[in-house]
Each structure stands twice: as C-alpha cells, then as structure tokens.
N, C-alpha and C. Protein backbone atom coordinates (compact mmCIF):
# COMPACT_ATOMS: atom_id res chain seq x y z
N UNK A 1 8.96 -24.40 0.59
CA UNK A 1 9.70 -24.07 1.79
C UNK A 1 8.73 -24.14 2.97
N UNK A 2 9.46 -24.91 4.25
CA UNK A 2 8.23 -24.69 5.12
C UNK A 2 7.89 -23.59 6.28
N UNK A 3 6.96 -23.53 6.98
CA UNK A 3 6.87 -22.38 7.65
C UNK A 3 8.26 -22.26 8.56
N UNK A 4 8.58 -23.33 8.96
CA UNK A 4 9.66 -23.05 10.31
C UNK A 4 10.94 -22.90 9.54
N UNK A 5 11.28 -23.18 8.21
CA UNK A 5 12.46 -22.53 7.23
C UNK A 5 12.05 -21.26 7.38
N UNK A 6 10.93 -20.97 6.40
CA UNK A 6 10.82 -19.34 6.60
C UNK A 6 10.81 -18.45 7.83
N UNK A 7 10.82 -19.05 9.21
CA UNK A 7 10.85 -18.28 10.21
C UNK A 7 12.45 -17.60 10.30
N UNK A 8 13.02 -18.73 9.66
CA UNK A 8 14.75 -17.95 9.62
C UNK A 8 15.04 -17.15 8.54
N UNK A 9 14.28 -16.67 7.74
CA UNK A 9 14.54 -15.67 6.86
C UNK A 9 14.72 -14.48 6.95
N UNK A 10 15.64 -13.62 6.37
CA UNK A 10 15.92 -12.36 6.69
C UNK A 10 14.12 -11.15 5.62
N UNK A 11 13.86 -10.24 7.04
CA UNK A 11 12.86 -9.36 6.80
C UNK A 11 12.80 -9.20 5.14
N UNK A 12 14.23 -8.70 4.58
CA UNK A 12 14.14 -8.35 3.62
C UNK A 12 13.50 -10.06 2.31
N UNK A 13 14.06 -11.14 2.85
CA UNK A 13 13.81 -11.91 1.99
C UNK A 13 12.34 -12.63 2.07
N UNK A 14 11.80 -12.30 3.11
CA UNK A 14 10.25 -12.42 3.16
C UNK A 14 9.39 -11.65 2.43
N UNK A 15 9.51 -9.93 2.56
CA UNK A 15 9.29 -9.11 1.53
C UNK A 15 9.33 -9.66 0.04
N UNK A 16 9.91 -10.23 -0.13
CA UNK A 16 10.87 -10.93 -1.98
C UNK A 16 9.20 -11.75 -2.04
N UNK A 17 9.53 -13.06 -1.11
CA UNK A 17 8.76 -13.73 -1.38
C UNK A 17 7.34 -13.62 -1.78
N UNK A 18 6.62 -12.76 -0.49
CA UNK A 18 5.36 -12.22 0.09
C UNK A 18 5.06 -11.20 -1.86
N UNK A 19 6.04 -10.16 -2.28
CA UNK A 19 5.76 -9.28 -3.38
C UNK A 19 5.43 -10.48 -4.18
N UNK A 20 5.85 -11.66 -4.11
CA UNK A 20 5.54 -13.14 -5.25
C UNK A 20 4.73 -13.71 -5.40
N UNK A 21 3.71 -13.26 -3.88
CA UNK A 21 2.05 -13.91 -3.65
C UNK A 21 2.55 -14.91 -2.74
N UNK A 22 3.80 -15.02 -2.02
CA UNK A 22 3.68 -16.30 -0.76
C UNK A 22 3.15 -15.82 0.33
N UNK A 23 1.86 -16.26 0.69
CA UNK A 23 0.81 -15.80 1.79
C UNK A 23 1.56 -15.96 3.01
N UNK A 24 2.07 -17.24 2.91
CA UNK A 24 3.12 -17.44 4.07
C UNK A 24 3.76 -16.53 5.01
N UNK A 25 4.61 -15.85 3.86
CA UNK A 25 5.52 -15.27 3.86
C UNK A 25 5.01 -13.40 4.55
N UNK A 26 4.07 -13.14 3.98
CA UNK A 26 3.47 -12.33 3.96
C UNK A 26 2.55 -11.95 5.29
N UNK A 27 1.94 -13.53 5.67
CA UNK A 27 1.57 -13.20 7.24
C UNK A 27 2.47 -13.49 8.33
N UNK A 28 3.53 -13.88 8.38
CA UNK A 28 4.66 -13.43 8.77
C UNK A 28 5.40 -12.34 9.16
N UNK A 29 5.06 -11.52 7.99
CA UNK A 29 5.57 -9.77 7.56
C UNK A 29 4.60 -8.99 8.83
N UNK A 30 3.15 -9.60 8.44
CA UNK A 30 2.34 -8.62 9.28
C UNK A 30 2.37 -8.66 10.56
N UNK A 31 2.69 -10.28 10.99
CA UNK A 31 2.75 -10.48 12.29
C UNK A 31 4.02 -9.81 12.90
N UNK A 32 5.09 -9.19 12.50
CA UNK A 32 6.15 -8.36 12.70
C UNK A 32 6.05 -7.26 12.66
N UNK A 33 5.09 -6.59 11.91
CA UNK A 33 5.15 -5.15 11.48
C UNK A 33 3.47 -4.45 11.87
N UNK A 34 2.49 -5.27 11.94
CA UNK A 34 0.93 -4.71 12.93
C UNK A 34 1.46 -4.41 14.04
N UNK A 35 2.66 -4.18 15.29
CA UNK A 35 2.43 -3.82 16.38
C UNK A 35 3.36 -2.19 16.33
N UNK A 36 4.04 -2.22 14.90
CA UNK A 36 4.64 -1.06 14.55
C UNK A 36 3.32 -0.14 14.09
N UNK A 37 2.35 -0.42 13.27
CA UNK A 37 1.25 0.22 13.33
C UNK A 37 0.47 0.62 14.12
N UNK A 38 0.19 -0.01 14.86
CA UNK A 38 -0.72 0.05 16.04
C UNK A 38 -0.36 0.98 16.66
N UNK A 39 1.29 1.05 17.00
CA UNK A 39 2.06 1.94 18.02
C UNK A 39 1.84 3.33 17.61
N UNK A 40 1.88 3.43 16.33
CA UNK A 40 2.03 4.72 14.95
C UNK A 40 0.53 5.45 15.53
N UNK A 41 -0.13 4.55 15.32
CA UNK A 41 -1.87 4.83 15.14
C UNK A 41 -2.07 5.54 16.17
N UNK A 42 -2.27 4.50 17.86
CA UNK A 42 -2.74 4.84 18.78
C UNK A 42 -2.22 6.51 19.29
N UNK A 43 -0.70 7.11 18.26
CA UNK A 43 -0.34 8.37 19.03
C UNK A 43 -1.18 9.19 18.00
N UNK A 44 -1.58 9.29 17.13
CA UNK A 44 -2.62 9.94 16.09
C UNK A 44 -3.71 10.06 16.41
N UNK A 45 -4.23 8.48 16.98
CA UNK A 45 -5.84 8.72 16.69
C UNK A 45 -6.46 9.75 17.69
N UNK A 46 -7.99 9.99 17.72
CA UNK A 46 -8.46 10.69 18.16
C UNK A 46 -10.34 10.67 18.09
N UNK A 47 -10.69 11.49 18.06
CA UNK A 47 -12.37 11.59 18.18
C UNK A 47 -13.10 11.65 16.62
N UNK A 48 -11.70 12.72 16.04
CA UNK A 48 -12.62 12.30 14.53
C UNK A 48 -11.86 11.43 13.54
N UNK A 49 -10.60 10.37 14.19
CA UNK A 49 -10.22 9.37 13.65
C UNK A 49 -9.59 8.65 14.08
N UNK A 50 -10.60 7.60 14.15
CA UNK A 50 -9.88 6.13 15.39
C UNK A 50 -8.54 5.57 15.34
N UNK A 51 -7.95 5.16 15.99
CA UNK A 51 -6.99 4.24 16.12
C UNK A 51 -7.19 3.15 14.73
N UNK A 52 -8.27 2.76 15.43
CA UNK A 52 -8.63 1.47 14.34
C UNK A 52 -8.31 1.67 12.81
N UNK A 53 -9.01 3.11 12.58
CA UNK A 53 -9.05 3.70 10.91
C UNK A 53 -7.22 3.65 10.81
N UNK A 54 -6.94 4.25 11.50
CA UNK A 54 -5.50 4.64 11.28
C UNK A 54 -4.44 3.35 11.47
N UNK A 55 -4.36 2.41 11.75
CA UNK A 55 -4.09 0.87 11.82
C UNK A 55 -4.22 0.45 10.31
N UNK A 56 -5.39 0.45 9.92
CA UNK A 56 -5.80 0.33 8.58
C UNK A 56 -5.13 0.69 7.54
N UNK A 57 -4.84 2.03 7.90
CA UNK A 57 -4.49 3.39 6.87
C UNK A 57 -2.87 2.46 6.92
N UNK A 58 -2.16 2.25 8.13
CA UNK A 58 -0.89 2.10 8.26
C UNK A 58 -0.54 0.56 7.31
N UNK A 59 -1.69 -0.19 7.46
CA UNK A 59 -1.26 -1.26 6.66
C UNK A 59 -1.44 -1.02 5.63
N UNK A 60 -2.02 -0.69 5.11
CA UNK A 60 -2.44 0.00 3.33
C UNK A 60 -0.97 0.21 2.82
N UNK A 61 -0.74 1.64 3.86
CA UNK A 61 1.53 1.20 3.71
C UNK A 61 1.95 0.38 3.51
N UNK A 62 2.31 -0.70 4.56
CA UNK A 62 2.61 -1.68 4.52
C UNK A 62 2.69 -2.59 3.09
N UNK A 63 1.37 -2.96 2.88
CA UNK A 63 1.18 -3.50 1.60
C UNK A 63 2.09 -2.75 0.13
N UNK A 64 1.81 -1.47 0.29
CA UNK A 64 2.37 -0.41 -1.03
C UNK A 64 4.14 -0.65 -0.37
N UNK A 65 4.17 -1.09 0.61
CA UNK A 65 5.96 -1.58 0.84
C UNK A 65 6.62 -2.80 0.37
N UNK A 66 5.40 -3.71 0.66
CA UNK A 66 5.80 -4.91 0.37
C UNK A 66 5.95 -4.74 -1.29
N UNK A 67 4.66 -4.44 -2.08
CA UNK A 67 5.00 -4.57 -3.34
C UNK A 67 6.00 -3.32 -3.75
N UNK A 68 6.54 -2.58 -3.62
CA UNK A 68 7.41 -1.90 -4.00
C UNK A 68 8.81 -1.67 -3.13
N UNK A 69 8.95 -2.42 -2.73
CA UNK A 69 10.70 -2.72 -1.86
C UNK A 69 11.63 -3.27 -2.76
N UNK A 70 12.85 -2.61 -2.63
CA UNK A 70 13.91 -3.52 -4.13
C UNK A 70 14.63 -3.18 -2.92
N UNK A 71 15.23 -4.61 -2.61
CA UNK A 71 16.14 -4.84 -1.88
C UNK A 71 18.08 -4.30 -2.30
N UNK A 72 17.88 -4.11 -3.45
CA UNK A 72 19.50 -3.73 -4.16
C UNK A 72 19.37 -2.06 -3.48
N UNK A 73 18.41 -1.58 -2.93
CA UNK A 73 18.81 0.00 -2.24
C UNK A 73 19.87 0.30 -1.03
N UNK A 74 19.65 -1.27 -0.58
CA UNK A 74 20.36 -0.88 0.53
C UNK A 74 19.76 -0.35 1.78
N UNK A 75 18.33 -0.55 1.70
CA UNK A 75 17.77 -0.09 3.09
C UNK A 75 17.07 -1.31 3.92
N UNK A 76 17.06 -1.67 4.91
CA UNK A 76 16.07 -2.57 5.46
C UNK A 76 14.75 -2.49 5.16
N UNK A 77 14.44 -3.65 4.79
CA UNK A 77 12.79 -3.52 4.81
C UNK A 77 11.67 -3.05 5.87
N UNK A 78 12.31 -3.20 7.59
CA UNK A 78 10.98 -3.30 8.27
C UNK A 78 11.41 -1.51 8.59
N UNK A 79 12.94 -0.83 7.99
CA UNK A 79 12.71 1.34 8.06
C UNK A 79 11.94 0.95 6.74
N UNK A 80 12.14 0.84 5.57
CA UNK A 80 11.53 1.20 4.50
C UNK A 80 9.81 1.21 5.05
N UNK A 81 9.54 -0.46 5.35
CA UNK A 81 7.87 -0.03 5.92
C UNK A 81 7.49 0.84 6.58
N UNK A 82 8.28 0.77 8.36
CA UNK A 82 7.68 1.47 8.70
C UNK A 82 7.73 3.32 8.71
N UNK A 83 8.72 3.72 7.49
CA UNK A 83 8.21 4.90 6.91
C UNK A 83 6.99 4.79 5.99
N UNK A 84 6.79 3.19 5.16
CA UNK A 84 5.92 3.83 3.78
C UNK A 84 5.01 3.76 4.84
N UNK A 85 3.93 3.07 6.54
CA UNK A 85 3.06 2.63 7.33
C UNK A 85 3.01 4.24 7.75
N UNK A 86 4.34 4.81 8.00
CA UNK A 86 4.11 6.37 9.15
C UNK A 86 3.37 7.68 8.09
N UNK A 87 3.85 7.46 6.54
CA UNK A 87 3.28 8.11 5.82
C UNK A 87 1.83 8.12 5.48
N UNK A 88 1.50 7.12 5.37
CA UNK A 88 0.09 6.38 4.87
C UNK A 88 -0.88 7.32 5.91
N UNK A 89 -0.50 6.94 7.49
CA UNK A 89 -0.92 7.13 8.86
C UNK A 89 -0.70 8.53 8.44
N UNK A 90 0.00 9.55 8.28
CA UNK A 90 0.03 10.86 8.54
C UNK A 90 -0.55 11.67 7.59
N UNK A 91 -0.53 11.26 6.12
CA UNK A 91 -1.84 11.12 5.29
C UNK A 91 -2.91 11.40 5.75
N UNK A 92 -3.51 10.42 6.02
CA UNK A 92 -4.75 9.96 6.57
C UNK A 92 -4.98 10.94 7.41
N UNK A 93 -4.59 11.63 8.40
CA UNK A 93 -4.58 12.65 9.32
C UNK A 93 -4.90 13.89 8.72
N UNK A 94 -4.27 14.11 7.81
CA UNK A 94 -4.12 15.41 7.22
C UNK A 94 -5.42 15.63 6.29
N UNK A 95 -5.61 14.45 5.85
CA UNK A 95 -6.72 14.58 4.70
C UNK A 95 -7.75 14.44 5.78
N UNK A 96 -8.15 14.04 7.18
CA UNK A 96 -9.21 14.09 7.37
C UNK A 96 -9.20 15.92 8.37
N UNK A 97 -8.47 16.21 8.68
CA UNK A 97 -8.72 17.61 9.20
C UNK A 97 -8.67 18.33 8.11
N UNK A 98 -8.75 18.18 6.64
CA UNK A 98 -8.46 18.92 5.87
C UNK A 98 -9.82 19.56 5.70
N UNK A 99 -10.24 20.57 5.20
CA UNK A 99 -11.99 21.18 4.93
C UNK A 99 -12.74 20.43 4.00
N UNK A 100 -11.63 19.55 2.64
CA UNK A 100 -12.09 19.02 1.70
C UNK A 100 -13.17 18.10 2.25
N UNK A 101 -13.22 17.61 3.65
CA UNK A 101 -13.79 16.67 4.06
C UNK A 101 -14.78 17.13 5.42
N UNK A 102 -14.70 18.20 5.44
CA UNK A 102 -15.50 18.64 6.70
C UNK A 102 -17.10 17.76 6.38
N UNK A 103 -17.64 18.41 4.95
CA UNK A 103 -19.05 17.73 4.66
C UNK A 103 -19.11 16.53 5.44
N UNK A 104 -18.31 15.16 4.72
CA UNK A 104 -18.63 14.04 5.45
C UNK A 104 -18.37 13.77 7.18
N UNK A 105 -17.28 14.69 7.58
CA UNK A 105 -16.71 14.72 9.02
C UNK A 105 -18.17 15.09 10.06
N UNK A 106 -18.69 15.92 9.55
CA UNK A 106 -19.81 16.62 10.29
C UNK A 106 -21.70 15.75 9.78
N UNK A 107 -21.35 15.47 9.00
CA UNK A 107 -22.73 14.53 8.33
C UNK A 107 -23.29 13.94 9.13
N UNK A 108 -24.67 13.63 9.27
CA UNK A 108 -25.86 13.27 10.13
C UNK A 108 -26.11 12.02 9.16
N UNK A 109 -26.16 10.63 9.39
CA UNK A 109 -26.54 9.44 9.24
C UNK A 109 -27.80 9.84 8.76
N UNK A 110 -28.22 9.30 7.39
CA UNK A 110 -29.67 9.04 7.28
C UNK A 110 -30.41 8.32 7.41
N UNK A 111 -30.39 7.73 8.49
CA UNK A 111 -30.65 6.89 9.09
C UNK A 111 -31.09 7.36 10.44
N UNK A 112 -30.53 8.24 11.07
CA UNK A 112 -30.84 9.14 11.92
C UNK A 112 -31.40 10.35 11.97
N UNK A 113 -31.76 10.89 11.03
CA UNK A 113 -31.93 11.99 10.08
C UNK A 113 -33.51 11.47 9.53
N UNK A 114 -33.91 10.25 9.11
CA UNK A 114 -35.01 9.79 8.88
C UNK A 114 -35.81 9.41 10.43
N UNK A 115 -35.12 8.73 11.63
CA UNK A 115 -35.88 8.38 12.58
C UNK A 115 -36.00 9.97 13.03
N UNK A 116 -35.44 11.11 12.92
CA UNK A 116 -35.72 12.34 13.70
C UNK A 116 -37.67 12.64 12.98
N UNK A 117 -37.07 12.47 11.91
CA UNK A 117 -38.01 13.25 10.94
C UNK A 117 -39.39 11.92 11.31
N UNK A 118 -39.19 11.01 11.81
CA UNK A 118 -40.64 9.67 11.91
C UNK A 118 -40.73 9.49 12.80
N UNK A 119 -39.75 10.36 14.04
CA UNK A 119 -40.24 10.54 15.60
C UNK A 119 -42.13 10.15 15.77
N UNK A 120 -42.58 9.38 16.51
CA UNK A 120 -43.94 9.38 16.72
C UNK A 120 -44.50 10.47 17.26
N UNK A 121 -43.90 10.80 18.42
CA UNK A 121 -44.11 12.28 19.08
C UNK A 121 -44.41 13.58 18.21
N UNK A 122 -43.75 13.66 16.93
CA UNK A 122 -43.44 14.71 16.15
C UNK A 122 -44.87 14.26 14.99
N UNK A 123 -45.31 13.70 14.78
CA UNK A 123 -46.41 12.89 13.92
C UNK A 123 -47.54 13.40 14.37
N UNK A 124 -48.08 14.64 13.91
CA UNK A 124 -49.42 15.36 13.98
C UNK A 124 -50.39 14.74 14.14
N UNK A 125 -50.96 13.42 13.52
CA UNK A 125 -51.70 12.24 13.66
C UNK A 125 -51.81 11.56 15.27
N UNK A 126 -50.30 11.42 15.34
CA UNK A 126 -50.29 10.75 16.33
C UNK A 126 -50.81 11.74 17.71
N UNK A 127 -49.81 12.73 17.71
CA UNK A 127 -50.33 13.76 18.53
C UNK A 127 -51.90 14.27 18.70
N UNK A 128 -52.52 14.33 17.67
CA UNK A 128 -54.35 14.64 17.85
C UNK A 128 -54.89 13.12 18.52
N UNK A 129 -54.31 12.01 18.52
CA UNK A 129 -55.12 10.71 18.61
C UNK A 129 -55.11 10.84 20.08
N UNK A 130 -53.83 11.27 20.40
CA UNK A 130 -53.38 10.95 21.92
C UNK A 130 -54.24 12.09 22.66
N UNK A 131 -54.20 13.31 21.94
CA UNK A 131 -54.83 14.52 22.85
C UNK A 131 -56.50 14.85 22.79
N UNK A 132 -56.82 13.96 21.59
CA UNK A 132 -58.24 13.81 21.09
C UNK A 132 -59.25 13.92 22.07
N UNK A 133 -59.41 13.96 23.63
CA UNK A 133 -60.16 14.56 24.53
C UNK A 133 -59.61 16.37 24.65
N UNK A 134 -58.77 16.47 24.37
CA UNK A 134 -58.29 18.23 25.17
C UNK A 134 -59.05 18.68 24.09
N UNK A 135 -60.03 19.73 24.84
CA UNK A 135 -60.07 20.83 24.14
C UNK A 135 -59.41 22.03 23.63
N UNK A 136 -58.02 21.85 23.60
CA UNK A 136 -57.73 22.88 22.57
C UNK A 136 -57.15 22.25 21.27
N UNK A 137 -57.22 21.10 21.83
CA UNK A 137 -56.92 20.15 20.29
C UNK A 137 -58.26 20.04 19.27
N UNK A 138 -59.14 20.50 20.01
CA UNK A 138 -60.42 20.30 18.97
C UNK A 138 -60.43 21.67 18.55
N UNK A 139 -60.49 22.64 19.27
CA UNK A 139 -60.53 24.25 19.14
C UNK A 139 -59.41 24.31 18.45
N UNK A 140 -58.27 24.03 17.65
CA UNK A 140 -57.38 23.68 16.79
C UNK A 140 -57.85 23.09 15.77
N UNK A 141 -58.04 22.39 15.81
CA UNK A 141 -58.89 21.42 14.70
C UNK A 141 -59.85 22.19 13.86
N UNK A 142 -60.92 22.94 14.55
CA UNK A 142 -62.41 23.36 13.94
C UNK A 142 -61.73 24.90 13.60
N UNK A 143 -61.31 25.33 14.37
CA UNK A 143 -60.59 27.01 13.98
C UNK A 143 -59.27 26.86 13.12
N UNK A 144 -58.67 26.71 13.49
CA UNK A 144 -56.90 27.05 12.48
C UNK A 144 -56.39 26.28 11.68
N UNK A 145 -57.01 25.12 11.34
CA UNK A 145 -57.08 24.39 9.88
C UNK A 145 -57.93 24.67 9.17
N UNK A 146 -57.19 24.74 7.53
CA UNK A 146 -58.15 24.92 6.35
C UNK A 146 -58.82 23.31 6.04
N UNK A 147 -59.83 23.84 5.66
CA UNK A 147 -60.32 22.69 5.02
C UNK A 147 -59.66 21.31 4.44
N UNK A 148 -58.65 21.93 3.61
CA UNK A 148 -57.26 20.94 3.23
C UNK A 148 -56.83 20.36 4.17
N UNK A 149 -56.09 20.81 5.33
CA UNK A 149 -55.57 20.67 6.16
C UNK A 149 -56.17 19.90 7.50
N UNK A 150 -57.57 20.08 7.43
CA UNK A 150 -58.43 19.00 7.83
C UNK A 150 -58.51 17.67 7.37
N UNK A 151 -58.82 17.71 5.99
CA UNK A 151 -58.92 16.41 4.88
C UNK A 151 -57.29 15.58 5.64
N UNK A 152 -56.48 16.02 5.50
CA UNK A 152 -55.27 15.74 5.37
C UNK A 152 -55.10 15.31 6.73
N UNK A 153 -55.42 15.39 7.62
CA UNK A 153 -55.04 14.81 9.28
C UNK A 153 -56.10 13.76 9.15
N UNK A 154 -57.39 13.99 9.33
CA UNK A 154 -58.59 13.13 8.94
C UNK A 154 -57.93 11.59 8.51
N UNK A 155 -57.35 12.20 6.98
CA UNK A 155 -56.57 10.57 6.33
C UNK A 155 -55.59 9.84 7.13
N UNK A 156 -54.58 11.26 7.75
CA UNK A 156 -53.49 10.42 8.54
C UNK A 156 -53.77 9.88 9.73
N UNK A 157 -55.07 10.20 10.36
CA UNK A 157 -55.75 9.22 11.49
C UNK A 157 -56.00 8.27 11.18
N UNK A 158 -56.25 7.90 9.67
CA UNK A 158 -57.04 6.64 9.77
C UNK A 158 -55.86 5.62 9.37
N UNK A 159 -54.10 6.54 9.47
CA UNK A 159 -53.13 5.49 9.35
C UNK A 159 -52.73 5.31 7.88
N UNK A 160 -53.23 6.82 7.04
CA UNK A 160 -52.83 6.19 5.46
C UNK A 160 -51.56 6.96 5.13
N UNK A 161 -51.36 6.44 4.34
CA UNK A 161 -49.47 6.88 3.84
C UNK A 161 -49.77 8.06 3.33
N UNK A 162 -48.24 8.85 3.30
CA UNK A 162 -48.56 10.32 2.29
C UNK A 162 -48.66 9.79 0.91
N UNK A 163 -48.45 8.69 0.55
CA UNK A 163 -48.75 8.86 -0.73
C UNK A 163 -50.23 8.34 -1.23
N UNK A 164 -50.76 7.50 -0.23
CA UNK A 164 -52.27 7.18 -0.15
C UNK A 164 -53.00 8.64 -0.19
N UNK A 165 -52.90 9.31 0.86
CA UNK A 165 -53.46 10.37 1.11
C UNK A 165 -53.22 11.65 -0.43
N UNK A 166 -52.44 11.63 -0.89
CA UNK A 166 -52.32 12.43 -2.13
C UNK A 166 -52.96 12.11 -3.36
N UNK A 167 -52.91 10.67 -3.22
CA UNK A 167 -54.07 9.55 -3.91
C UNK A 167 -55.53 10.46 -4.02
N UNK A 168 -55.50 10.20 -2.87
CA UNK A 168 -57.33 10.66 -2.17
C UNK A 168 -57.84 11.82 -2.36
N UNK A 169 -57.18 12.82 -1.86
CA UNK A 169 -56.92 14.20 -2.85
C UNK A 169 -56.75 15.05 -3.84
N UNK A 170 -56.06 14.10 -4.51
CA UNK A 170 -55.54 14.17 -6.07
C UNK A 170 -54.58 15.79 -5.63
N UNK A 171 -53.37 15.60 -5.12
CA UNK A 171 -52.31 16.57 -4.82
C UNK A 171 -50.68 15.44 -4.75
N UNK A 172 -50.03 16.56 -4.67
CA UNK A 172 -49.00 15.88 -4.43
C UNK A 172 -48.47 15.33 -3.41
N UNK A 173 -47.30 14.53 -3.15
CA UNK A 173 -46.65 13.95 -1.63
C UNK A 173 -46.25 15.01 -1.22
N UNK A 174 -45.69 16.00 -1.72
CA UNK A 174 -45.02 17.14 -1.38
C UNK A 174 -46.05 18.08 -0.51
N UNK A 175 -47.12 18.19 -1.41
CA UNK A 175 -48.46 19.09 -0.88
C UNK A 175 -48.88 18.59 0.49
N UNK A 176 -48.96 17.06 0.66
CA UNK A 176 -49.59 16.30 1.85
C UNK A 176 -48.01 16.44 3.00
N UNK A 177 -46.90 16.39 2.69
CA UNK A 177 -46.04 16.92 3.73
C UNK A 177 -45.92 18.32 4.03
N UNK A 178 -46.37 19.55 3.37
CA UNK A 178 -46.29 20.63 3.70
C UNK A 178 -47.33 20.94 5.01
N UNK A 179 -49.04 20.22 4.28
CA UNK A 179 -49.62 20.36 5.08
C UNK A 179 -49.38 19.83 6.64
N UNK A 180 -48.89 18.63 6.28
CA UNK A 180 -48.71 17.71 7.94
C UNK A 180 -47.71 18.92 8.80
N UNK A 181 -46.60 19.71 7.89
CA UNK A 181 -45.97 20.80 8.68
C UNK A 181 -46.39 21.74 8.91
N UNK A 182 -47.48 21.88 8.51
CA UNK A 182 -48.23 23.22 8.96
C UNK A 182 -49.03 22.86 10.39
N UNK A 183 -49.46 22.08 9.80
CA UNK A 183 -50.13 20.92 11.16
C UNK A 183 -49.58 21.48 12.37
N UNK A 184 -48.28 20.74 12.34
CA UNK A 184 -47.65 20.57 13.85
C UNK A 184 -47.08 21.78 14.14
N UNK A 185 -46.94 22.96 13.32
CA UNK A 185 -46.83 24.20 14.12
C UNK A 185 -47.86 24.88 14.86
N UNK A 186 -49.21 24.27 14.30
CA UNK A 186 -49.97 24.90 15.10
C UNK A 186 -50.33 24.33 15.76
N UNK A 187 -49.67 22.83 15.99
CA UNK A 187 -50.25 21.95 17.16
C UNK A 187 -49.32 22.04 19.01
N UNK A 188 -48.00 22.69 17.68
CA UNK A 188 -46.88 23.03 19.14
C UNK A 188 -47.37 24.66 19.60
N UNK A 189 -48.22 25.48 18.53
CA UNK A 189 -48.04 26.64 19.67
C UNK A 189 -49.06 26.38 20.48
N UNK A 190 -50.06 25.25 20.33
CA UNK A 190 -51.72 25.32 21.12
C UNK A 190 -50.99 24.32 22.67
N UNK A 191 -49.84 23.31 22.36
CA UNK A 191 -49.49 22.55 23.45
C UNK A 191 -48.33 23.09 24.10
C-alpha cells in the first residue's frame, strides 16, 4: 500500500497496521498524536521534570496503545491513546515526586562531586607551592605537622599520586588521604 493510500486511512486502521510492524503506518500515527503529547507534557513539566522527559513518558503510552488497541471496543483510537499518553505522563509525575525517588532527585553527579573533591585550590600541595615564600606556611610546616604528615606533602610536591606516595611509605591510600586532610585544615586555619 502506498504512503498517499495510507494517508486516507481511518486512525483506527493505521493502529491495525502500525501493531503489524508497518513503520509507515506507524510514523504517521506519531506524526498525529506527538503534538497531543507535547500539549499533555508542557502543562506537567517543571524543574524536577522536563517537558522533554514527559513527551517521552507520553509516547511510551502511545506505543503500549498502539500495541494493545482492539478496535471491536468501540472506542477511537487517537481517546484510547491519548488516555493510555495522559496516563503514562501522570505516572511519571507521581513517581518522580514520590520519596521512593528523592535519593536520585537530589543526587550530586560524580562527576561533580569528584571535580569538588580535585579542586586545585583545595590541593594542600598545591596550596604550600603557591604560598611557599609566606611565612606562616613554613611556621606550619616545621610546627603543626607530624613527621608523617611532612613525608606526605614533601611527596605530593614533587607531583606523586596517593597511591605512589603510599608506595613510598609503605601505608595505605586511605592513610595518605587522611593525612592530605589533616593537611588542609591546618592550612585553612593558618590562611
């Protein structure tokens, strides 16, 4: 059948086809029924769930319409969609204000969460290299570090990894990050 036959087909008999795998038929459907989503979406969305997500969510419907529409009910296909599209969409709403999901709603990228934590500024190393004339960075240095805690900046001046540096020591990565945090508390109360 060709496209401009199928343009005269009734909603419901495109549905038939499209549930059969006719792609045709099917982008057809969407091109009729994405601006019913969109419409759905844009009164939902919001800050902690886009338009866009919810568009998505609405075709997901869509699709669970197309394959499950039996035309012998007696209902039109494009109410049948755009209830199974308004459900999908109001779903989606509910489950994301729900608490089940606060964890991920509120979650810090680790990705962002790692550049906080590899800030250069925040890098005890970096901080003694830069201040390495002030004297209270040396009067820090010779007074309120242990010996350890000397060894351990010493290495990270010269640019070696925590796990080089635990190497060198014979301690753990864990041990060589505690120290680097001990570090920079006493490097923020001296600055």
């Amino acid at each position: 059948m060709s496209e401009n036959a199928k343009l005269n087909l009734t909603d419901e008999e495109l549905a038939s086809l499209a549930a059969n795998g006719d792609d045709e038929s099917m982008a057809l459907l969407i091109a009729k029924i994405m601006p019913v989503a969109k419409a759905k979406a844009s009164k939902l969305g919001g800050p902690r769930l886009s338009a866009e997500d919810l568009v998505q969510e609405g075709m997901l419907g869509f699709l669970d319409a197309v394959k499950s529409f039996k035309s012998d009910k007696g209902v039109p296909f494009k109410s049948y969609a755009e209830t199974c599209i308004n459900n999908r969409i109001v779903s989606a709403v509910r489950a994301n204000f729900n608490n089940k999901n606060a964890a991920l709603t509120n979650a810090v990228s680790i990705e962002e969460e790692t550049a906080n934590l590899l800030s250069r500024s925040d890098d005890p190393a970096i901080i003694v290299s830069e201040k390495s004339g002030s004297e209270d960075i040396r009067n820090l240095i010779d007074s309120s570090l242990s010996a350890f805690e000397k060894r351990v900046i010493e290495l990270r001046l010269l640019d070696k990894s925590y796990a080089q540096i635990a190497l060198s020591l014979d301690c753990s990565e864990k041990a060589v990050d505690n120290a680097l945090q001990r570090i920079r508390k006493k490097i923020r109360s001296v600055i």
